[in-house]
Protein backbone atom coordinates (compact mmCIF):
# COMPACT_ATOMS: atom_id res chain seq x y z
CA UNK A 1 21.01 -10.43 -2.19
CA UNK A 2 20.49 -6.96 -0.66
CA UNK A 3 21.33 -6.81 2.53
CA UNK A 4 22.60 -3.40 2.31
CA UNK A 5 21.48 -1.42 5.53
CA UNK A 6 20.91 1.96 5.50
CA UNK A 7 21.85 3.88 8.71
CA UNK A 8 18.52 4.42 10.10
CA UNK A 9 19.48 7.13 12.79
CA UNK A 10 19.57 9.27 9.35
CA UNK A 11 16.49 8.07 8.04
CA UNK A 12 13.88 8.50 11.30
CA UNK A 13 13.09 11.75 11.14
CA UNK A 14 13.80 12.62 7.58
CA UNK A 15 12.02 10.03 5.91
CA UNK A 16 8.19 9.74 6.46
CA UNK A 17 8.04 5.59 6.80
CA UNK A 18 5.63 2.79 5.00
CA UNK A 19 5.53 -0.51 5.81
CA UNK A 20 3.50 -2.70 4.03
CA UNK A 21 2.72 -6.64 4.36
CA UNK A 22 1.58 -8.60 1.84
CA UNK A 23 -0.67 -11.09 3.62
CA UNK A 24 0.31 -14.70 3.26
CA UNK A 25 2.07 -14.14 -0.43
CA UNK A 26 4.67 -16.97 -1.19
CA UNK A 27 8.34 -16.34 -1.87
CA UNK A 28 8.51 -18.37 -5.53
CA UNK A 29 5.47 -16.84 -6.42
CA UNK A 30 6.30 -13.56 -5.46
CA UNK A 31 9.74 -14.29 -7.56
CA UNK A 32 8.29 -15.73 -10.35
CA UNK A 33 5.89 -12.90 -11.38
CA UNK A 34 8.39 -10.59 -10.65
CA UNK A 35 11.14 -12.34 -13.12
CA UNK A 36 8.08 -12.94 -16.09
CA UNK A 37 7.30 -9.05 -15.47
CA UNK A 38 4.01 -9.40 -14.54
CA UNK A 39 4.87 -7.16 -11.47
CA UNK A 40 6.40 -4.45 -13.33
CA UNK A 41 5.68 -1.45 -10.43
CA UNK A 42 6.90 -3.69 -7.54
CA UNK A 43 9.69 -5.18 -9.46
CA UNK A 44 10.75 -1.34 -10.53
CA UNK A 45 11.28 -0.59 -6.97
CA UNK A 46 12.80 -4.23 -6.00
CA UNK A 47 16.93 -3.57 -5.83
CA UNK A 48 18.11 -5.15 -8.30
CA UNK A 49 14.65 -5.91 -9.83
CA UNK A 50 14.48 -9.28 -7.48
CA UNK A 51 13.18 -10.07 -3.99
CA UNK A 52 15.03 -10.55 -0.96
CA UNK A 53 14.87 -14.28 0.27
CA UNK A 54 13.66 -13.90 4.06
CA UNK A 55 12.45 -16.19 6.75
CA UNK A 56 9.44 -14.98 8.57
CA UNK A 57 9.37 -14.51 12.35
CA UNK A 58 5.72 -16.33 13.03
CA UNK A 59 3.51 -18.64 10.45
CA UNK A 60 0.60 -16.75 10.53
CA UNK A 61 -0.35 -12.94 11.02
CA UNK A 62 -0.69 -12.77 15.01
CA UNK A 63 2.16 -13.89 15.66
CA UNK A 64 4.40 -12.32 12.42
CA UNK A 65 3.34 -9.02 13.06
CA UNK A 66 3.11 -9.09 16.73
CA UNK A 67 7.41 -9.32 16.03
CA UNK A 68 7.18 -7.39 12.88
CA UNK A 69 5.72 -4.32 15.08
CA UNK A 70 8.28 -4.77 17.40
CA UNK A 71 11.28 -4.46 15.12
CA UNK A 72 12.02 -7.97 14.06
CA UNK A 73 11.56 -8.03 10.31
CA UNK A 74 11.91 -11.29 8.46
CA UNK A 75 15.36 -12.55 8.51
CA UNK A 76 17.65 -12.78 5.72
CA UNK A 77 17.55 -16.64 4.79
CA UNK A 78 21.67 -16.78 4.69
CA UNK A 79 23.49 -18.83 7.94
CA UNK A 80 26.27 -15.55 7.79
CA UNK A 81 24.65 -13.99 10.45
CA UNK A 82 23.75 -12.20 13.28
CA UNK A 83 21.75 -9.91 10.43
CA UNK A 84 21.80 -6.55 12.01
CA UNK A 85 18.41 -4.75 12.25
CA UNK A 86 17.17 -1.82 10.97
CA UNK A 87 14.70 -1.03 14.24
CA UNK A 88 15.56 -2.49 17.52
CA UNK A 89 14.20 -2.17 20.95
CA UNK A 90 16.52 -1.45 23.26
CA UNK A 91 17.57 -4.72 25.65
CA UNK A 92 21.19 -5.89 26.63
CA UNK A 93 23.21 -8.57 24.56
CA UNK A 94 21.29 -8.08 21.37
CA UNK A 95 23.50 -9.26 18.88
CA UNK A 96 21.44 -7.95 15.93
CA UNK A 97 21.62 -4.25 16.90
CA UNK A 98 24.63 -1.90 15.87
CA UNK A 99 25.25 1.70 15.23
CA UNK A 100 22.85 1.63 11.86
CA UNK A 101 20.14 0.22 13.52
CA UNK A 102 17.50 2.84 15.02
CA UNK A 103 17.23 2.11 18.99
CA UNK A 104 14.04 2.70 20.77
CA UNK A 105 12.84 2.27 24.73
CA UNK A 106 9.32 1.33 24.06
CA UNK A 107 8.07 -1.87 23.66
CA UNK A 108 7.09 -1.54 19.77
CA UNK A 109 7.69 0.12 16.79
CA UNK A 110 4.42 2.37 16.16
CA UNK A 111 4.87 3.77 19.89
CA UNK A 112 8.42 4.42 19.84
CA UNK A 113 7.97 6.30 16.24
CA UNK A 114 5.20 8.47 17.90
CA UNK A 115 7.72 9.28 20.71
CA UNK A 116 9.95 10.47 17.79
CA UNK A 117 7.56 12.79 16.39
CA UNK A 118 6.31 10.71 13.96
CA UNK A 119 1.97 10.43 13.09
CA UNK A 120 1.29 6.93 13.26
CA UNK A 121 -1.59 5.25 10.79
CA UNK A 122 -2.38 1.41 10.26
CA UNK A 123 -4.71 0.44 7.48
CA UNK A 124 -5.85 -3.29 7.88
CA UNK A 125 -6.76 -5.56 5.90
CA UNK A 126 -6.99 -9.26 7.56
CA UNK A 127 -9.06 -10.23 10.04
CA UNK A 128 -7.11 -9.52 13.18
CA UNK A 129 -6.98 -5.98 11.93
CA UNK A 130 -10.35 -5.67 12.11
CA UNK A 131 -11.31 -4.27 15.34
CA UNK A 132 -14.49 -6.58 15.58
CA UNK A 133 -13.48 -7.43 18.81
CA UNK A 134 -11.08 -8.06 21.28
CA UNK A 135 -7.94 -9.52 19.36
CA UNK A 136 -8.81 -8.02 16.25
CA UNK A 137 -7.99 -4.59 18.27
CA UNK A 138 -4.81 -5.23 19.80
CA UNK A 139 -2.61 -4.99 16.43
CA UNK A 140 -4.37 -1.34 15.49
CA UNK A 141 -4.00 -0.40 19.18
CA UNK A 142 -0.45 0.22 18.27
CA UNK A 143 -1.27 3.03 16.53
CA UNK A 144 -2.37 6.50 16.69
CA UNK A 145 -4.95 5.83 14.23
CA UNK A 146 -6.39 2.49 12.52
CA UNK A 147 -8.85 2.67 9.61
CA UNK A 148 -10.53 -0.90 8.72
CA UNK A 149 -13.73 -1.28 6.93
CA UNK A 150 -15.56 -4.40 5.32
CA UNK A 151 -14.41 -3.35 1.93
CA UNK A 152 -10.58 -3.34 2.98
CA UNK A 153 -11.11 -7.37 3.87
CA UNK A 154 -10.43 -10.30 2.48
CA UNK A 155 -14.11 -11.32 0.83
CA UNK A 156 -13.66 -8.24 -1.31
CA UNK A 157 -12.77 -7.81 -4.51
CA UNK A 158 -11.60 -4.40 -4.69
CA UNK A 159 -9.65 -4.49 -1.30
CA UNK A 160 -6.34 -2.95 -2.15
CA UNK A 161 -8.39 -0.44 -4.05
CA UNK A 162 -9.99 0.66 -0.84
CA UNK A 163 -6.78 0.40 1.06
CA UNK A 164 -4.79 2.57 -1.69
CA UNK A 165 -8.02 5.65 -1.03
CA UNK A 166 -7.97 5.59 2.59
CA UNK A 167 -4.32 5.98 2.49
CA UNK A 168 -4.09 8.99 -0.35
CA UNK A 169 -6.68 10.74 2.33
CA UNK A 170 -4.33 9.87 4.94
CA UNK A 171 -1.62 11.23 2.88
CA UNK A 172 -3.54 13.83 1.89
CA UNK A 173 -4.31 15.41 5.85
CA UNK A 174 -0.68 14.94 6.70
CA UNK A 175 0.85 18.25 8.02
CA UNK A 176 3.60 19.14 6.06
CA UNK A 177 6.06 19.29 9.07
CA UNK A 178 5.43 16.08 10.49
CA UNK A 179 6.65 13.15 9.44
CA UNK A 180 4.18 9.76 8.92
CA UNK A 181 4.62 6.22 9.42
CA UNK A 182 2.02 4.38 7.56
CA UNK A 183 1.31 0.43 7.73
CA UNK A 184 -0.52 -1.19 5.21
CA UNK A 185 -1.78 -4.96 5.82
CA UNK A 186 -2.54 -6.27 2.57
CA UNK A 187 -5.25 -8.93 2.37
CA UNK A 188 -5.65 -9.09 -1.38
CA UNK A 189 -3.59 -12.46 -1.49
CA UNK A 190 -5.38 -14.29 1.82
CA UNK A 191 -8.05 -16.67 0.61
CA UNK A 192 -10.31 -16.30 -0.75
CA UNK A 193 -8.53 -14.90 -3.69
CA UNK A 194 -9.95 -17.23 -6.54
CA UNK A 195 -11.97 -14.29 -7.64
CA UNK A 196 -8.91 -12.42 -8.60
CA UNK A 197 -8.16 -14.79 -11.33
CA UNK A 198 -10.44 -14.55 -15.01
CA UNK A 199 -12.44 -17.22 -15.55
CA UNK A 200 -12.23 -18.86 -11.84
CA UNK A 201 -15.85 -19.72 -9.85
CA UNK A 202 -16.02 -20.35 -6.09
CA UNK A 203 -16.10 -23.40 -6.56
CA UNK A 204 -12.91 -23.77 -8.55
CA UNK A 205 -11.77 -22.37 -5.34
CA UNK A 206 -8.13 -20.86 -4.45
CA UNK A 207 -5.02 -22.16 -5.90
CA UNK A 208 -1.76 -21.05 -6.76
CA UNK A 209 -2.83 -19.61 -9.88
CA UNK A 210 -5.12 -17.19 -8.24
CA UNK A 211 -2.72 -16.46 -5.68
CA UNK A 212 -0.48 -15.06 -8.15
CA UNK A 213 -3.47 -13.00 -9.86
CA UNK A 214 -4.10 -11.44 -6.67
CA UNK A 215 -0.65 -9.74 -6.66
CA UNK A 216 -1.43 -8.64 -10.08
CA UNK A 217 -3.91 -6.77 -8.90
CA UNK A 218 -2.05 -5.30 -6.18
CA UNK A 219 0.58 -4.40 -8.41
CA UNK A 220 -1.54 -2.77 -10.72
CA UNK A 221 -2.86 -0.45 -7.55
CA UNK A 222 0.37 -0.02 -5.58
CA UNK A 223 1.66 2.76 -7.41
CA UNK A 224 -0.40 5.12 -6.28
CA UNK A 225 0.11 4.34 -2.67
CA UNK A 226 3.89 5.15 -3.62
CA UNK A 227 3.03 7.83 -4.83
CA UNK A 228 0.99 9.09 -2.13
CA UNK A 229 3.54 8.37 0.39
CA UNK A 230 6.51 10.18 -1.18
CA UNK A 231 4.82 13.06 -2.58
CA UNK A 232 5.94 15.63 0.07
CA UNK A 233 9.72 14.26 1.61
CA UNK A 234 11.52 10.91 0.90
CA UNK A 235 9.85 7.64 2.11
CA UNK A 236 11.54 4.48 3.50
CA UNK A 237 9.97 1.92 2.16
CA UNK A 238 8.97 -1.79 3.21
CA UNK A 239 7.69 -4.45 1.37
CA UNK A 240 7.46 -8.11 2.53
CA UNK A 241 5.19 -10.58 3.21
CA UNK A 242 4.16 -12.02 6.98
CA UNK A 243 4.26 -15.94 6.15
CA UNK A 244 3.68 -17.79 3.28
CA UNK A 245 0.56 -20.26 2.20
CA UNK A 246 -0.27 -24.09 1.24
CA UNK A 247 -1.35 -25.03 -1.56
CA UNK A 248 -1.43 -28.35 -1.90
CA UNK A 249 2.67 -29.00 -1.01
CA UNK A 250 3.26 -32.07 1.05
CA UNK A 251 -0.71 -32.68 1.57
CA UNK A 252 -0.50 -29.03 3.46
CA UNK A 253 -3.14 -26.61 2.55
CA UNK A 254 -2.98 -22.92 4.51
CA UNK A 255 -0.53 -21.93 7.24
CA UNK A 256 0.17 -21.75 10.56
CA UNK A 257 2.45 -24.90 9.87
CA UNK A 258 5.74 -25.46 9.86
CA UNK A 259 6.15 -26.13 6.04
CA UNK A 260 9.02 -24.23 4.19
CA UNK A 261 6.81 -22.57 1.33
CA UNK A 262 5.05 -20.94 5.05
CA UNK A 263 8.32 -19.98 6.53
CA UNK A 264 10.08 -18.67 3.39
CA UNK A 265 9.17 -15.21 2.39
CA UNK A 266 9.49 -12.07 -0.23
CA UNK A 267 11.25 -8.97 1.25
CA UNK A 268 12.48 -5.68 0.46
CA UNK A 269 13.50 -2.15 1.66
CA UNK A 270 13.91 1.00 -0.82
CA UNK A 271 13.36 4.75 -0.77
CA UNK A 272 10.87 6.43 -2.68
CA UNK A 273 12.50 10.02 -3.43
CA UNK A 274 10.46 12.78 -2.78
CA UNK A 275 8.15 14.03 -5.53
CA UNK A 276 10.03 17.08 -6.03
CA UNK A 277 13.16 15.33 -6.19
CA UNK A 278 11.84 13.60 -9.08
CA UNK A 279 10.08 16.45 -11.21
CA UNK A 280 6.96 14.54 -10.75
């Protein structure tokens, strides 16, 4: 699978960055929509039209992003490691950083791309993105900027909808000489998502089915974030999900469990050429 690694000492500064989590989607059904075409502006991006098999860092969002934020992506599910990274802080006998990997001194991603020059933007989604309180603050803290609203969460319908406006008027106030790093926490596919699928009531409630609706309707949205994000330079692009979910498997329903359908998750990395590049 791709585990092609760009050398990101070329790409921080010259790319603006996105990094985007889809909260809680599964690996097979991220594959399988994405094989039956039912993804078709995620899967035109995907190398090689597939997703990346990855194992996620922490079972549930605290604790996936809390490592996420500080450079350690999900890790390619293959035993030919050490995978080398493509952000690293900077610590001695880390065997997963080399010369392509982008070193930084501070103690997370978001701070150390500010130091570079980089604007730094998270739009939430999930609850501990909220900034209703005390944890739900430390994740945005990271950031130069957080936007969250009730609409963006996961008892909306229309959540990605939200998320994809706020970001085109993020993209949209972005001085052309500076370079952005935008985070997007997805919470489309965290339950409740039954009403995402036609026909479903709450009281059907959420099941795999509906899961897979809700990245339907993410997919049917996410081009315009793409297109938001590379419409003045390139963008470096992330897509993966934090942890996976239970439905049902082994009597497990949720996560923050050690099951494998939690631990296994959808990843990818791309560039999004710059409008210009691309006659849009």
């Amino acid at each position: 699978m791709n585990h092609h690694i760009p050398d990101m000492n070329d790409v921080i500064g010259s790319h603006d960055l996105l990094l985007v989590t889809l909260d809680t989607l599964r690996l097979d059904v991220a594959q399988e929509l994405a094989a039956a075409g039912r993804i078709p502006h995620l899967a035109a991006h995907l190398p090689g039209g597939r997703w990346e098999e990855r194992h996620t860092p922490g079972s549930f969002t605290y604790a996936a992003h809390q490592a996420i934020l500080a450079g350690f992506l999900p890790t390619p599910a293959s035993p030919d490691g050490p995978h080398p990274r493509l952000f690293a802080a900077r610590f001695a006998g880390s065997e997963t950083t080399e010369p392509r990997t982008w070193v930084f001194d501070t103690p997370d991603l978001p701070s150390a791309l500010a130091a570079a020059g980089y604007r730094t933007v998270c739009i939430g989604g999930v609850g501990f993105f909220n900034k209703q309180g005390p944890l739900g603050s430390v994740l945005p803290g990271l950031f130069q900027e957080s936007h969250w609203a009730p609409e963006m969460g996961v008892p909306s319908p229309t959540s990605f909808e939200a998320q994809v406006a706020r970001a085109e008027q993020v993209c949209a106030e972005q001085p052309d000489g500076q370079p952005l790093f935008l985070f997007v926490n997805v919470s489309a596919l965290h339950q409740p998502n039954w009403f995402h699928l036609p026909g479903a009531t709450r009281e059907h409630g959420d099941t795999r089915e509906s899961h897979a609706a809700a990245l339907e309707y993410v997919d049917a949205h996410i081009g315009r974030l793409f297109a938001a994000m590379s419409r003045r330079r390139p963008c470096f692009a992330i897509v993966c999900s934090d942890h996976g979910t239970c439905y049902g498997e082994d009597g497990y329903t949720g996560h923050r469990l050690g099951h494998p359908v939690v631990w296994t998750v959808p990843y990818a990395h791309f560039v999004l050429p710059a409008a210009e590049e691309t006659g849009r």
